[in-house]
C-alpha atoms as a PDB file:
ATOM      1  CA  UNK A   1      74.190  97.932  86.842  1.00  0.00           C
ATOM      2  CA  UNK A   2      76.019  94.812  87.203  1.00  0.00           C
ATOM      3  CA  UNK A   3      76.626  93.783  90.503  1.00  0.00           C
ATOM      4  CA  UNK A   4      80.832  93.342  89.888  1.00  0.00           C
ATOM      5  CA  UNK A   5      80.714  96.933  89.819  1.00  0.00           C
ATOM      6  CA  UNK A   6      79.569  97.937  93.014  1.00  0.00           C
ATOM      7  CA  UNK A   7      81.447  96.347  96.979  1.00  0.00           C
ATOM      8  CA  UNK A   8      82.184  97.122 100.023  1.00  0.00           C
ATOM      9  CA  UNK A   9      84.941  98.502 101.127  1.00  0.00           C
ATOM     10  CA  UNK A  10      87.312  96.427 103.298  1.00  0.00           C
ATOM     11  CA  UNK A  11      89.206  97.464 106.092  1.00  0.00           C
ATOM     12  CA  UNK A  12      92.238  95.564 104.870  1.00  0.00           C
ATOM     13  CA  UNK A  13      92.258  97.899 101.825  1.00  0.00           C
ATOM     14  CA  UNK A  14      94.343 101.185 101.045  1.00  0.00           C
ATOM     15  CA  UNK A  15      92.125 103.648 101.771  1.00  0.00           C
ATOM     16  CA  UNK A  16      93.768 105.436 104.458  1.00  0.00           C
ATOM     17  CA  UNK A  17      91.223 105.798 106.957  1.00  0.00           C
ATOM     18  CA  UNK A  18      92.933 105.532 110.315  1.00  0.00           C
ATOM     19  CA  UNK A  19      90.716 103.723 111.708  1.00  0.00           C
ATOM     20  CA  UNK A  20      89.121 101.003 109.644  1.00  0.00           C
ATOM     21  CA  UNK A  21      87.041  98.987 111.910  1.00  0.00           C
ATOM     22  CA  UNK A  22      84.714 102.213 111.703  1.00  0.00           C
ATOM     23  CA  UNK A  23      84.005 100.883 108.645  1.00  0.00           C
ATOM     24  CA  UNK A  24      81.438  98.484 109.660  1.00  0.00           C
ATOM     25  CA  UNK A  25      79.631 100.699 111.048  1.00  0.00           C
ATOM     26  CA  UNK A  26      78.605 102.092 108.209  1.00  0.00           C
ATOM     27  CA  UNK A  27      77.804 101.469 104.652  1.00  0.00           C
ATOM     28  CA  UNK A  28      81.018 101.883 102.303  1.00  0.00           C
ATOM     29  CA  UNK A  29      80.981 101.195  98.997  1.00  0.00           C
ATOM     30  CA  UNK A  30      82.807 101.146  95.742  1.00  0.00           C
ATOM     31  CA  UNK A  31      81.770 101.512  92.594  1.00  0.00           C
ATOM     32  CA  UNK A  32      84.157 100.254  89.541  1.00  0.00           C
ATOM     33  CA  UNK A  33      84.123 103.046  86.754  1.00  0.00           C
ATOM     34  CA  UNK A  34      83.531 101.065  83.289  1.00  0.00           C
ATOM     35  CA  UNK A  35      86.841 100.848  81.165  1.00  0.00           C
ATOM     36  CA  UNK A  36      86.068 104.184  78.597  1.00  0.00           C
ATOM     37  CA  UNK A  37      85.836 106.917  81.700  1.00  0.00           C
ATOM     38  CA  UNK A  38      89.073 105.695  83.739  1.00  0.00           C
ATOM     39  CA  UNK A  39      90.927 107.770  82.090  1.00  0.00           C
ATOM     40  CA  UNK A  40      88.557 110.508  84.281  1.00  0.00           C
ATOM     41  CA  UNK A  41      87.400 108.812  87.474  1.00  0.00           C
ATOM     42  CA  UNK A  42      89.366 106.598  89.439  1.00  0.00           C
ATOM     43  CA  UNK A  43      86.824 104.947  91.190  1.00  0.00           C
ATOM     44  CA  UNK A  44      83.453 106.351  92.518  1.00  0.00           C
ATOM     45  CA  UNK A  45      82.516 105.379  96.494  1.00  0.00           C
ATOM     46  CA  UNK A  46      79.063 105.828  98.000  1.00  0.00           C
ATOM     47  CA  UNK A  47      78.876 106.349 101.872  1.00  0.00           C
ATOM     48  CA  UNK A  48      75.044 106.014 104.177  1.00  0.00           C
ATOM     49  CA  UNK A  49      74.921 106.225 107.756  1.00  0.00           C
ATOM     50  CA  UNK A  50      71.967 106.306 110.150  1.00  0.00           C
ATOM     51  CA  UNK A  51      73.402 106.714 113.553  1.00  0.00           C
ATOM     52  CA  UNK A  52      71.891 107.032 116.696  1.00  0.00           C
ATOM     53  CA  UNK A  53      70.868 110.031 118.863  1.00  0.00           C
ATOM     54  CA  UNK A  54      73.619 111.477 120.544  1.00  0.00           C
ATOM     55  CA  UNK A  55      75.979 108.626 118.321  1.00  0.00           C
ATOM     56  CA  UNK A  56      78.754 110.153 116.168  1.00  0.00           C
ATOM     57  CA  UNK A  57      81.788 108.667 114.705  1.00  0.00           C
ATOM     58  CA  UNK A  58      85.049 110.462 114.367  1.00  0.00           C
ATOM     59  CA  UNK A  59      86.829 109.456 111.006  1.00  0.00           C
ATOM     60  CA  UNK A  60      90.517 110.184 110.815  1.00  0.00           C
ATOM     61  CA  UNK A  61      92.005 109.869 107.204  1.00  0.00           C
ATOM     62  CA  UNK A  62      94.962 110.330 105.214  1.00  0.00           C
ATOM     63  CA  UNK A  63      93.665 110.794 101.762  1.00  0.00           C
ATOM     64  CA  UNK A  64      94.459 109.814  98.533  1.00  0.00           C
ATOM     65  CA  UNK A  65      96.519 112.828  96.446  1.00  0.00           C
ATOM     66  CA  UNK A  66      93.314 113.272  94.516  1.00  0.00           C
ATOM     67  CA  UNK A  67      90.520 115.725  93.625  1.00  0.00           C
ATOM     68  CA  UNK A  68      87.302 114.442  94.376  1.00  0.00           C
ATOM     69  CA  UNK A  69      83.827 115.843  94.014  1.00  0.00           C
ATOM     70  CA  UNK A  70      81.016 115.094  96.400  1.00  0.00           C
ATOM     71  CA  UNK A  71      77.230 114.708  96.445  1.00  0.00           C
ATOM     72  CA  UNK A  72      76.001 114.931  99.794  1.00  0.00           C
ATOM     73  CA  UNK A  73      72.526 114.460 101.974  1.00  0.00           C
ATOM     74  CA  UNK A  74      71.326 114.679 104.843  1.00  0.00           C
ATOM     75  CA  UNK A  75      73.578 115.802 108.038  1.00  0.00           C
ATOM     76  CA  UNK A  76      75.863 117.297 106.061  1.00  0.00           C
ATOM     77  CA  UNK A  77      77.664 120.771 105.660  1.00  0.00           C
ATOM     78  CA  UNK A  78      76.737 121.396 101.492  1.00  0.00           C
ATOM     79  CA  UNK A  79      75.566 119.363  99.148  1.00  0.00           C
ATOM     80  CA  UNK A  80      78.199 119.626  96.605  1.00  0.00           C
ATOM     81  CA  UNK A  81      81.765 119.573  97.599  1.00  0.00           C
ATOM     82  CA  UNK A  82      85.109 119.747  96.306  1.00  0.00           C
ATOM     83  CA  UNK A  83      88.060 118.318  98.054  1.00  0.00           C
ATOM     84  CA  UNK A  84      92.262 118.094  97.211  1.00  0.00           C
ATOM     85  CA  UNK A  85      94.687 115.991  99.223  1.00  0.00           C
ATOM     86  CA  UNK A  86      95.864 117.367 102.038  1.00  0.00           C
ATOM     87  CA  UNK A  87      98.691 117.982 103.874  1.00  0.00           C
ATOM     88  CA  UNK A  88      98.240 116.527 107.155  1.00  0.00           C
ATOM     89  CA  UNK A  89      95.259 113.641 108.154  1.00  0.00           C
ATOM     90  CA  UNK A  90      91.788 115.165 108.761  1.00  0.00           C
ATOM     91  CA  UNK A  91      88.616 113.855 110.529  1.00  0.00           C
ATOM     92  CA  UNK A  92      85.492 113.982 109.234  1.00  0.00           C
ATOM     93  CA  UNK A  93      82.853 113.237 111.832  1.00  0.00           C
ATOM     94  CA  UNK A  94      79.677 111.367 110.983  1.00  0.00           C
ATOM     95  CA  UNK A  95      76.465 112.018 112.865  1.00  0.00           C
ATOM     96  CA  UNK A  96      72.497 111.775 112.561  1.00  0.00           C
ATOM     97  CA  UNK A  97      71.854 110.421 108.950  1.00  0.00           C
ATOM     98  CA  UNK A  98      72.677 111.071 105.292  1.00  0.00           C
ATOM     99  CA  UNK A  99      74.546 109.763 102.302  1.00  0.00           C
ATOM    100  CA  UNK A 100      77.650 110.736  99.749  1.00  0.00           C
ATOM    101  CA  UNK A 101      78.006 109.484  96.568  1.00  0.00           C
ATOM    102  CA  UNK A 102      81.512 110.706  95.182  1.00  0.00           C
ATOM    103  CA  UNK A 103      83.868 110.928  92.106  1.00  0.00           C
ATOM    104  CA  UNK A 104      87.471 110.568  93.083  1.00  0.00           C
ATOM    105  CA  UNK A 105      88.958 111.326  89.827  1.00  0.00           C
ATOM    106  CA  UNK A 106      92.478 110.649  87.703  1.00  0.00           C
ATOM    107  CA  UNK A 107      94.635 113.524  87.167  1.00  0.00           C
ATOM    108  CA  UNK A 108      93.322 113.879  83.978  1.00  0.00           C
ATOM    109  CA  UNK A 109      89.748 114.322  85.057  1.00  0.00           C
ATOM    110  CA  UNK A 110      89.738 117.696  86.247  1.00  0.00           C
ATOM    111  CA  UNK A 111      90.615 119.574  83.245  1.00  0.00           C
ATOM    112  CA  UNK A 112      87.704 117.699  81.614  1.00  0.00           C
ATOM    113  CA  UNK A 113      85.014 117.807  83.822  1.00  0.00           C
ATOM    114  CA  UNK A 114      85.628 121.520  85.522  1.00  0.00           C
ATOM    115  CA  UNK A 115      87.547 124.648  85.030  1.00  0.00           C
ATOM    116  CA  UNK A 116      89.426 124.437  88.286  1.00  0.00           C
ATOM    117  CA  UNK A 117      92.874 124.759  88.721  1.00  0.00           C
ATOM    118  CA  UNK A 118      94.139 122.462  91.157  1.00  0.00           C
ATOM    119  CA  UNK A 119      96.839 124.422  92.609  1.00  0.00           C
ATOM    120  CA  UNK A 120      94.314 126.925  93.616  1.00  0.00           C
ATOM    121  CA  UNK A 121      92.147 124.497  95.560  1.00  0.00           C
ATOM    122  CA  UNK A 122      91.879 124.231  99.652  1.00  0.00           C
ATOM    123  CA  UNK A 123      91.288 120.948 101.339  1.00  0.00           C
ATOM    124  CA  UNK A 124      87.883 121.124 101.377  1.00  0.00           C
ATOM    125  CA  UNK A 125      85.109 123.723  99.902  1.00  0.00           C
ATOM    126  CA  UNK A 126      81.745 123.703  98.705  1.00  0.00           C
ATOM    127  CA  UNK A 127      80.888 123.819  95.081  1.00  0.00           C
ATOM    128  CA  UNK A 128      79.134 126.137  94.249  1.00  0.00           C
ATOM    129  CA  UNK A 129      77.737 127.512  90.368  1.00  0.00           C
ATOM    130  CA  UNK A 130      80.162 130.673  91.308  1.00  0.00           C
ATOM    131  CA  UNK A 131      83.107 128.650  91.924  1.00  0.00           C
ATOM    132  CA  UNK A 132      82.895 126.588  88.585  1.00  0.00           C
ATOM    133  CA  UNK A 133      79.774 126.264  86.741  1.00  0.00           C
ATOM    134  CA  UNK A 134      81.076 123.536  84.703  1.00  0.00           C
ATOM    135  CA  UNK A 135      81.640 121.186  87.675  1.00  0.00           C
ATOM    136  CA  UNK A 136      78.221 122.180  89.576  1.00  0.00           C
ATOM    137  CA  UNK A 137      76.115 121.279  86.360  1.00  0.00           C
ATOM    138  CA  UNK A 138      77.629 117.917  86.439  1.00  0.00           C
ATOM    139  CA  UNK A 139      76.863 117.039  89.570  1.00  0.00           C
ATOM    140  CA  UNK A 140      73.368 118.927  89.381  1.00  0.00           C
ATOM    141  CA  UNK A 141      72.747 116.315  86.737  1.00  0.00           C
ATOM    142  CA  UNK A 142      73.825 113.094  88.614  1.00  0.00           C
ATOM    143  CA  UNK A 143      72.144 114.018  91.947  1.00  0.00           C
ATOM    144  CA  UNK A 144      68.959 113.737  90.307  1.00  0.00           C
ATOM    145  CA  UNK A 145      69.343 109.741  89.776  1.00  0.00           C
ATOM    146  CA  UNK A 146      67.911 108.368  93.026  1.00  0.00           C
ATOM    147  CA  UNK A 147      70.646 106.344  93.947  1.00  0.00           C
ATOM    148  CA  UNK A 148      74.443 105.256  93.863  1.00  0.00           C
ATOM    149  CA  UNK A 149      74.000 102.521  91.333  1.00  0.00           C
ATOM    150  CA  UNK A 150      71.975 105.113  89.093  1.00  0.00           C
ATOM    151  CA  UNK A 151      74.205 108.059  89.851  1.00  0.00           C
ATOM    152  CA  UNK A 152      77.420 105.933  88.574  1.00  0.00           C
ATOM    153  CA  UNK A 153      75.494 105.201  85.440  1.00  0.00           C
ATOM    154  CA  UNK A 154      74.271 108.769  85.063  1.00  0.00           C
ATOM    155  CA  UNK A 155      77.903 110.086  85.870  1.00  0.00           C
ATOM    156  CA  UNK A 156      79.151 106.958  83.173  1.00  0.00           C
ATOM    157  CA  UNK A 157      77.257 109.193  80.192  1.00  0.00           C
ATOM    158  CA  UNK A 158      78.386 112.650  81.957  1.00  0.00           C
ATOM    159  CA  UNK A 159      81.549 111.979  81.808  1.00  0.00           C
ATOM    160  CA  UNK A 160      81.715 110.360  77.907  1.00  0.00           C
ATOM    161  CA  UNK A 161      80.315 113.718  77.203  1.00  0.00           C
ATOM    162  CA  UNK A 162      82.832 115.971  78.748  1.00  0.00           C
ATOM    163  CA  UNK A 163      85.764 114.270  77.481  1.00  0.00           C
ATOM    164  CA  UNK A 164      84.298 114.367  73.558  1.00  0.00           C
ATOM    165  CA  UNK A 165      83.953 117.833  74.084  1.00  0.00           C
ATOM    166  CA  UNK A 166      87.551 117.900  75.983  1.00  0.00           C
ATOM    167  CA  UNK A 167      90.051 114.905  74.494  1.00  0.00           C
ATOM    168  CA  UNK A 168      92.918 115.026  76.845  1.00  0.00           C
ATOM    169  CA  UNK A 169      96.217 116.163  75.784  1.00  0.00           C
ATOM    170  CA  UNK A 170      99.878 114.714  76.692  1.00  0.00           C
ATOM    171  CA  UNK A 171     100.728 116.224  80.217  1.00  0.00           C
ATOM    172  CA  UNK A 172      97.298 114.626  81.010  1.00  0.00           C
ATOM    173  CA  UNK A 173      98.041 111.284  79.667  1.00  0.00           C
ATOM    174  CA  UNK A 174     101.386 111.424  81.708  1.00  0.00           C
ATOM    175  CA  UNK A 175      99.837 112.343  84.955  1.00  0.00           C
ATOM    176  CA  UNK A 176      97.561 109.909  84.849  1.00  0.00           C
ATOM    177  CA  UNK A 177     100.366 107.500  84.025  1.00  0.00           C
ATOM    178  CA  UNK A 178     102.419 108.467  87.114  1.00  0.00           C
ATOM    179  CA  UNK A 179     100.036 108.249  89.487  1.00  0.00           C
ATOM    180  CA  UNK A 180      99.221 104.896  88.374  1.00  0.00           C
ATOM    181  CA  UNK A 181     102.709 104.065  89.108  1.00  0.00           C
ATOM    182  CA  UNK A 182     103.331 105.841  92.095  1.00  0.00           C
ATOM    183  CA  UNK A 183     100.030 103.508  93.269  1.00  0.00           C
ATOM    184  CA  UNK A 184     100.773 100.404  91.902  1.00  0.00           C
ATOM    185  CA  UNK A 185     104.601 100.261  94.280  1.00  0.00           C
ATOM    186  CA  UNK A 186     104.521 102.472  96.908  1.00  0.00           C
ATOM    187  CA  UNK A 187     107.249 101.615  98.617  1.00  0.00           C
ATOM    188  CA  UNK A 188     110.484 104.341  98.207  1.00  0.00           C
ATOM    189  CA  UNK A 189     111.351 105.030  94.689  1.00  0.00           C
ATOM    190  CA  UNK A 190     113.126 107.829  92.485  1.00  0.00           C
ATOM    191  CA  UNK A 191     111.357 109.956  90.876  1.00  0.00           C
ATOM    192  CA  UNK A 192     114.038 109.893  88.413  1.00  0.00           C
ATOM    193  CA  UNK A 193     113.522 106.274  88.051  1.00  0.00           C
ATOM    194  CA  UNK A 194     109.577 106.666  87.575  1.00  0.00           C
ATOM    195  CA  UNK A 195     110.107 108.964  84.615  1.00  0.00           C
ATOM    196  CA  UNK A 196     112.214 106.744  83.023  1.00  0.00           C
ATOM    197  CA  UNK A 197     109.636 103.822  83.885  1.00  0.00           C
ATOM    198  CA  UNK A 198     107.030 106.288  81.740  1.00  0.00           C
ATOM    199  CA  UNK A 199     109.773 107.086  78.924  1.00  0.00           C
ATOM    200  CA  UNK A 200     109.684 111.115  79.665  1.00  0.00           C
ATOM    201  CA  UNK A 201     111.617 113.647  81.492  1.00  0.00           C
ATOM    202  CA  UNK A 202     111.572 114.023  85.205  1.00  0.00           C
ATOM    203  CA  UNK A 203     111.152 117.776  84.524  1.00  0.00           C
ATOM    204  CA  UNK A 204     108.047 116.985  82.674  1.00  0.00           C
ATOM    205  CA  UNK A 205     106.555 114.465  85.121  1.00  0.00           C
ATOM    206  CA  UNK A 206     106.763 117.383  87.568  1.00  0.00           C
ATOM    207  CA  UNK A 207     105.197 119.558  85.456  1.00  0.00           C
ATOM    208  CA  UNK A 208     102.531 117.204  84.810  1.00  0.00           C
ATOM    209  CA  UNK A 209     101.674 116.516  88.370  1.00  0.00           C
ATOM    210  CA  UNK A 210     101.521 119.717  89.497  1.00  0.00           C
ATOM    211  CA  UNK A 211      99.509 120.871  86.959  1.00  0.00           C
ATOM    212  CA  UNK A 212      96.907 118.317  86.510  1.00  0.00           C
ATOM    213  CA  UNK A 213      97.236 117.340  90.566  1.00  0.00           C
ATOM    214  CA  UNK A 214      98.580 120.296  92.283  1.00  0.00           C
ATOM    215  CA  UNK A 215     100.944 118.326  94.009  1.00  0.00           C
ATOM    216  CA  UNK A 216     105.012 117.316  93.040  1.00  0.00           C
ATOM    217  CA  UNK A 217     105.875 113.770  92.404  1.00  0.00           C
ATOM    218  CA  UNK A 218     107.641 113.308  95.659  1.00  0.00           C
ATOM    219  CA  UNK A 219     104.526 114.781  97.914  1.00  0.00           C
ATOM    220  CA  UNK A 220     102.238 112.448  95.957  1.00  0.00           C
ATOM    221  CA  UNK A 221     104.561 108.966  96.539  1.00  0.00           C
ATOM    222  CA  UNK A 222     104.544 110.314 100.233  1.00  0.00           C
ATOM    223  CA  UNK A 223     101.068 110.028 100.626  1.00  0.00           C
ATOM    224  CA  UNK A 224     100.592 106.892  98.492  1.00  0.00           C
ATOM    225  CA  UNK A 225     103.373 105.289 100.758  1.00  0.00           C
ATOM    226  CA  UNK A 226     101.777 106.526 104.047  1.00  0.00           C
ATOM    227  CA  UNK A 227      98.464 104.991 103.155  1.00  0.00           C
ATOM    228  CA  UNK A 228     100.200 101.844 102.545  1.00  0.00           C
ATOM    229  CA  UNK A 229     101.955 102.329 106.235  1.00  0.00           C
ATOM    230  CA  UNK A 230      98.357 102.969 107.623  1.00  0.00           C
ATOM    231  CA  UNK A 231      96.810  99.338 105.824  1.00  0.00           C
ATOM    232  CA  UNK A 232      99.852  97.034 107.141  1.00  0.00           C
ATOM    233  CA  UNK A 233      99.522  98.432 110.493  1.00  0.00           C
ATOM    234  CA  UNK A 234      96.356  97.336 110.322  1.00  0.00           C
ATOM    235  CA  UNK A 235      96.990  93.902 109.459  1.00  0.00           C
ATOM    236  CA  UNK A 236     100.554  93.296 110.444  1.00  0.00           C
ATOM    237  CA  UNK A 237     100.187  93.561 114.172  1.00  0.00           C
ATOM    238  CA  UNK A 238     102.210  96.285 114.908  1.00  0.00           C
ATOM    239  CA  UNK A 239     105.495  95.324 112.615  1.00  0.00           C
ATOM    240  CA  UNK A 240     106.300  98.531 112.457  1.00  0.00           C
ATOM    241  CA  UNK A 241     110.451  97.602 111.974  1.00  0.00           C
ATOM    242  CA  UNK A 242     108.959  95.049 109.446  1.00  0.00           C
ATOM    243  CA  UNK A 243     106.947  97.033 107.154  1.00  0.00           C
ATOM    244  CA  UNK A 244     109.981  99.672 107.324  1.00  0.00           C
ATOM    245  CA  UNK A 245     111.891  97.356 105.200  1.00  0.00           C
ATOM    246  CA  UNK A 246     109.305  96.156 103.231  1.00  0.00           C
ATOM    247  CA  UNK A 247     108.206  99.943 101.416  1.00  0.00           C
ATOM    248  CA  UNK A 248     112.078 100.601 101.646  1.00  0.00           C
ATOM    249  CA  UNK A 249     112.335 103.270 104.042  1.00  0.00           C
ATOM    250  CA  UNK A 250     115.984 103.698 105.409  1.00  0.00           C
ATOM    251  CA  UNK A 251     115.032 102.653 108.790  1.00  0.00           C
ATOM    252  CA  UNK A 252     111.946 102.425 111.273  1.00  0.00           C
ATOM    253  CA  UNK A 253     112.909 106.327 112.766  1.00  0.00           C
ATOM    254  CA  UNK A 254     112.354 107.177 108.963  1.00  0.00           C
ATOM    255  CA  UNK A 255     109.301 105.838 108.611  1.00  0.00           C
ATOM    256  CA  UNK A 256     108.379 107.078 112.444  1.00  0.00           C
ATOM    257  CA  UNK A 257     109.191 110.834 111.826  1.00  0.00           C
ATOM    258  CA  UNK A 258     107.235 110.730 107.917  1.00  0.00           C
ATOM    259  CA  UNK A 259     103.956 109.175 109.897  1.00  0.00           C
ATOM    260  CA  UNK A 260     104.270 111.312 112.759  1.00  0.00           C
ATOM    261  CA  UNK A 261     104.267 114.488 110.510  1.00  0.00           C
ATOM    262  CA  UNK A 262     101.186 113.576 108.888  1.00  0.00           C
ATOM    263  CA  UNK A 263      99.082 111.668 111.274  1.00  0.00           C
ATOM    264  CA  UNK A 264     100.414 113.439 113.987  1.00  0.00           C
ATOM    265  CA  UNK A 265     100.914 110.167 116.209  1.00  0.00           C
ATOM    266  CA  UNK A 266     103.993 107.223 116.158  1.00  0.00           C
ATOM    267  CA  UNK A 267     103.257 104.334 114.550  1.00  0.00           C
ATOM    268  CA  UNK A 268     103.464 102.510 117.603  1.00  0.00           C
ATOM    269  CA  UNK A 269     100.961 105.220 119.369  1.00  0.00           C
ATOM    270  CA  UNK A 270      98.658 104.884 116.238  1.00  0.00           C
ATOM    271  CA  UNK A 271      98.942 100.560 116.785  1.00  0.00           C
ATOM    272  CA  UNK A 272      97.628 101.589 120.224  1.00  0.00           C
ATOM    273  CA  UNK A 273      95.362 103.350 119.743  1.00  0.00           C
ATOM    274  CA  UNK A 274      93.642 100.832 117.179  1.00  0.00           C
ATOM    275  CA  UNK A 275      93.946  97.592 119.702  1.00  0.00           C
ATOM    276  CA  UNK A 276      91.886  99.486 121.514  1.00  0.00           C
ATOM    277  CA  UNK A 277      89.529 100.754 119.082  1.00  0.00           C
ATOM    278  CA  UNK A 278      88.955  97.276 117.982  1.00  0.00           C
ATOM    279  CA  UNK A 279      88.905  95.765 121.455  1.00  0.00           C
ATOM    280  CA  UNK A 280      85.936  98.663 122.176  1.00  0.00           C
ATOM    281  CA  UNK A 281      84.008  97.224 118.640  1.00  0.00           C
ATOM    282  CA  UNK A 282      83.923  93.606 120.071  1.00  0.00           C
ATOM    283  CA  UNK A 283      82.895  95.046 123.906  1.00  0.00           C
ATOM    284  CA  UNK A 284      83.569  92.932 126.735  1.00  0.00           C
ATOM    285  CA  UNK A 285      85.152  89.554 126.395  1.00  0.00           C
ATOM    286  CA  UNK A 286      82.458  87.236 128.411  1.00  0.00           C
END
């Protein structure tokens, strides 16, 4: 595998994770999907961590509005596991040792690759041959590859496979389309003026998301947006009246009350809380 496909994830990036200087502590990586399976994975990420005795870190995320399926190792709950966005941030805590390797896919990807329905899915659930058979075989298949590099390549053929057998249709297509868009500006936007953007109905850009994501248009820019709040926090020292204006919220107590639901801390709390994460991470000044 070339080595362009495969880095580290930053902790200036969108990625949600509340707090991002964790991030050194362990390996994070992505891996780049070659151009003829995007339409089906997003991106692939590959996670090892050998901590300590006694040593655990606490993640806190706001994840992407995405289904993702998981290969995991080690210190772990199940080694296949399916997870949709959800509705409020979640912690996943890291302890002992193991690895993921994962498949965060496109809207478009889980018609092809399972039998799932999205709407039907909870946060988080093991995979199992009784929950979809279709879905465990795959990843069956690309845990046997011995490591990330190998199980992107392995998951590369998989997933060429799947779609021959399963060419996408339309609302798939448009999904995929408006969730692109929705990333690309997350600041506030119509939904009305997205559809038009993509040349279709806003009826059927609805239908299209929920269908292929679970989620409506507007719950999907939410989270999009909020994970955009999370990264300039993170690099904007504390702007929070700044950044506001910037993703085109009314005003800061918009953007306040929208974080706070989720996260479940103010912006300004959350900045705390992070000076003093980071000030912890670089120990005592000499």
């Amino acid at each position: 595998m070339s080595a362009r496909r495969t880095r580290a994830i930053s902790a200036s990036e969108r990625t949600g994770v509340l707090q991002p200087a964790n991030l050194a502590r362990f390996d994070a990586r992505w891996i780049v999907p070659p151009d003829d399976v995007r339409e089906i994975v997003d991106t692939y990420w590959a996670v090892r961590w050998h901590l300590d005795a006694g040593e655990s870190i606490a993640q806190r995320i706001i994840d992407h509005p995405s289904v993702t399926f998981s290969i995991e190792h080690g210190d772990v709950d199940a080694p296949f596991v399916v997870t949709s966005a959800r509705s409020h941030a979640w912690t996943r805590t890291l302890a002992g040792r193991g690895d993921v390797f994962a498949i965060r896919l496109r809207p478009a990807g889980l018609a092809v690759l399972s039998d799932l329905d999205p709407a039907s899915l909870g946060p988080e659930q093991e995979l199992t041959a009784a929950l979809d058979a279709r879905a465990h075989a795959l990843l069956e298949r690309i845990a046997s590859a011995p490591d990330p590099a190998r199980r992107a390549e392995l998951a590369d053929a998989l997933v060429r496979a799947r779609l021959a057998e399963r060419p996408l249709r339309a609302s798939q297509r448009i999904a995929n389309a408006a969730l692109e868009a929705l990333t690309a500006q997350p600041h506030v936007q119509r939904i009305h003026d997205v559809a038009a953007l993509l040349g279709t109905s806003e009826r059927t850009l609805q239908r299209a998301l929920r269908t292929h994501v679970g989620r409506g248009p507007g719950e999907i820019a939410r989270r999009i947006r909020l994970q955009e709040v999370v990264r300039c926090l993170s690099v904007a020292d504390g702007d929070i009246a700044g950044i506001a204006v910037d993703l085109g919220y009314v005003d800061q107590a918009h953007l306040t009350n929208e974080f706070r639901r989720v996260a479940g801390v103010t912006p300004g709390a959350y900045v705390e809380a992070l000076a003093r994460t980071q000030a912890a991470l670089r120990g005592p000044a000499a």
